[in-house]
Protein backbone atom coordinates (compact mmCIF):
# COMPACT_ATOMS: atom_id res chain seq x y z
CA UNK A 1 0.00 0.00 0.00
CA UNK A 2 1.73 3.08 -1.34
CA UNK A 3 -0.09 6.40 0.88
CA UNK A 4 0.77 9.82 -0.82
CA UNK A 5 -0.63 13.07 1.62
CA UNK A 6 -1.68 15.46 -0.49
CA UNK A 7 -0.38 18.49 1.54
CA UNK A 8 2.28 18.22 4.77
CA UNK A 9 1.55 16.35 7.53
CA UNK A 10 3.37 16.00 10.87
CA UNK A 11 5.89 12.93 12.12
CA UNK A 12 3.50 12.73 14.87
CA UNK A 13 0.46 12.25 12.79
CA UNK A 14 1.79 9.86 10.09
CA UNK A 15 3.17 7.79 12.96
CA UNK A 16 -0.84 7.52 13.95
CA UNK A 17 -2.00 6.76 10.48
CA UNK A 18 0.11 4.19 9.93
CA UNK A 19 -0.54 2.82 13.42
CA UNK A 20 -4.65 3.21 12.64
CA UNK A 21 -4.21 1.66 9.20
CA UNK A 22 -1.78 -1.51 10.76
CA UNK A 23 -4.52 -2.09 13.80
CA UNK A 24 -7.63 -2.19 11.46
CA UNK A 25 -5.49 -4.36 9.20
CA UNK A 26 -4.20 -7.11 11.99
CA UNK A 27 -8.01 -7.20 12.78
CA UNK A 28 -8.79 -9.06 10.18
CA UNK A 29 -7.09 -12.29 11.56
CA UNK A 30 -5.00 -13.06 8.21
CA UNK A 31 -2.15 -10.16 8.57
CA UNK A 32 0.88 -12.40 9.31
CA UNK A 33 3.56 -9.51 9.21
CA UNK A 34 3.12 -5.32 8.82
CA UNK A 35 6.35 -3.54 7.36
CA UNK A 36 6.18 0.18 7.35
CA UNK A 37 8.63 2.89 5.48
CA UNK A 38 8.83 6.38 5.55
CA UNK A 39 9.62 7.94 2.19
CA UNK A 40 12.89 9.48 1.71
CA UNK A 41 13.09 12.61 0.27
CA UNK A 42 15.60 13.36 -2.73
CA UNK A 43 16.37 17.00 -4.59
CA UNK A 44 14.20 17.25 -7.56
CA UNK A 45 11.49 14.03 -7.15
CA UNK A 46 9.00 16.80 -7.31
CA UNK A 47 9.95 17.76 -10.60
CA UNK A 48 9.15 14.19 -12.21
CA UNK A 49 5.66 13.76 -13.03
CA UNK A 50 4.98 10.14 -10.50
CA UNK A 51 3.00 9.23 -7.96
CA UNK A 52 5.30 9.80 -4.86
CA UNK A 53 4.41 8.06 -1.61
CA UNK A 54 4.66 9.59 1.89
CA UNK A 55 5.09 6.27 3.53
CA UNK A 56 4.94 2.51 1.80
CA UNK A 57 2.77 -0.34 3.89
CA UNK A 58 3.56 -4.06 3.51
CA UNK A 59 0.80 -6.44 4.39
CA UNK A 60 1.65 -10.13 4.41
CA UNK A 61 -0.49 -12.79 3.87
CA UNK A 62 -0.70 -16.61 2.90
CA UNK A 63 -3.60 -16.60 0.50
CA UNK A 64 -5.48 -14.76 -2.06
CA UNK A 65 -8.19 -15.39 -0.09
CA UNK A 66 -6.55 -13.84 2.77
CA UNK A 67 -5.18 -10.81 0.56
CA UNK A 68 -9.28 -10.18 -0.38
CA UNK A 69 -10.10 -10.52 3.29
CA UNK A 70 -8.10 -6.76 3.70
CA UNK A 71 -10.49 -5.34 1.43
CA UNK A 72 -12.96 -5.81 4.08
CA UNK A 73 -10.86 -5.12 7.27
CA UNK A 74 -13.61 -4.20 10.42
CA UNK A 75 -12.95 -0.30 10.22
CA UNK A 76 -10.77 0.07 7.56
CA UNK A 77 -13.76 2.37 6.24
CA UNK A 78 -13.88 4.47 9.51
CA UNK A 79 -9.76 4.89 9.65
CA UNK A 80 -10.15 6.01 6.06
CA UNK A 81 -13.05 8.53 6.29
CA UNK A 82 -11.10 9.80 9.68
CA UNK A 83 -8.00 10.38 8.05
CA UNK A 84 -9.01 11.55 4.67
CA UNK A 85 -11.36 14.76 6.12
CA UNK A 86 -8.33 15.97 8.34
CA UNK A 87 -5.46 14.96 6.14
CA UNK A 88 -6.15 14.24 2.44
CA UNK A 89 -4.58 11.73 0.58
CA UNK A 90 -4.05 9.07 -2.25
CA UNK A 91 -3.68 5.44 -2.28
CA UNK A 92 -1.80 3.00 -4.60
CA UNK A 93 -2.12 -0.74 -4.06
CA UNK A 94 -0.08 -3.45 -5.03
CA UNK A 95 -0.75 -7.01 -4.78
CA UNK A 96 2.57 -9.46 -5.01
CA UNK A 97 3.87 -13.19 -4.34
CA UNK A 98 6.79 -13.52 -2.23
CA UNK A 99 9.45 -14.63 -3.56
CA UNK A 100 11.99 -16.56 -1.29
C-alpha cells in the first residue's frame, strides 16, 4: 500500500495513520507480518511527473483469499473517512507473491 498526503503532515500524525491503518489491518485475523517505510526525500522528485508516496505499507499474507479478506478489514472504512477529512490523501495498491 503506497499512501501519498496530499499536503504536509506531521511525524506525529503519520506515525498515527500508519498505526490506525496496521490495527484495522491485523483485525482481520490473516495479517501475518506489517512492514512500514517512511519515504525518503531526494532534490528534484518533485519535478518528475509520478505518484510519490509519503510512507509505503507491507501487508503479508498466505492466500489470495486472505489478501481479499483486507479489502474488508472491520474499520478500515472508519480509519479512512477519519483520516481523509483531516489529512487528504491518495492510495496505490499493489498485490505481489513472495518470492523466497
Amino acid at each position: 500500500m503506497l499512501v501519498s498526503f496530499t499536503q504536509s503532515i506531521t511525524d506525529a500524525d503519520l506515525d498515527q495513520f500508519l498505526q490506525d491503518i496496521e490495527q484495522s489491518m491485523m483485525q482481520t485475523g490473516v495479517v501475518k507480518d506489517v512492514t512500514k517505510a517512511r519515504h525518503v526525500p531526494v532534490e528534484g522528485e518533485e519535478q518528475i511527473p509520478a505518484f510519490i508516496a509519503t510512507a509505503v505499507l507491507t501487508f503479508t499474507v498466505e492466500s489470495r483469499e486472505d489478501l481479499a479478506a483486507l479489502f474488508s478489514a472491520p474499520g478500515a472504512i472508519e480509519v479512512i473517512h477519519k483520516w481523509k477529512a483531516d489529512h487528504p490523501y491518495q492510495v496505490a495498491w499493489v498485490n505481489s507473491e513472495a518470492h523466497e
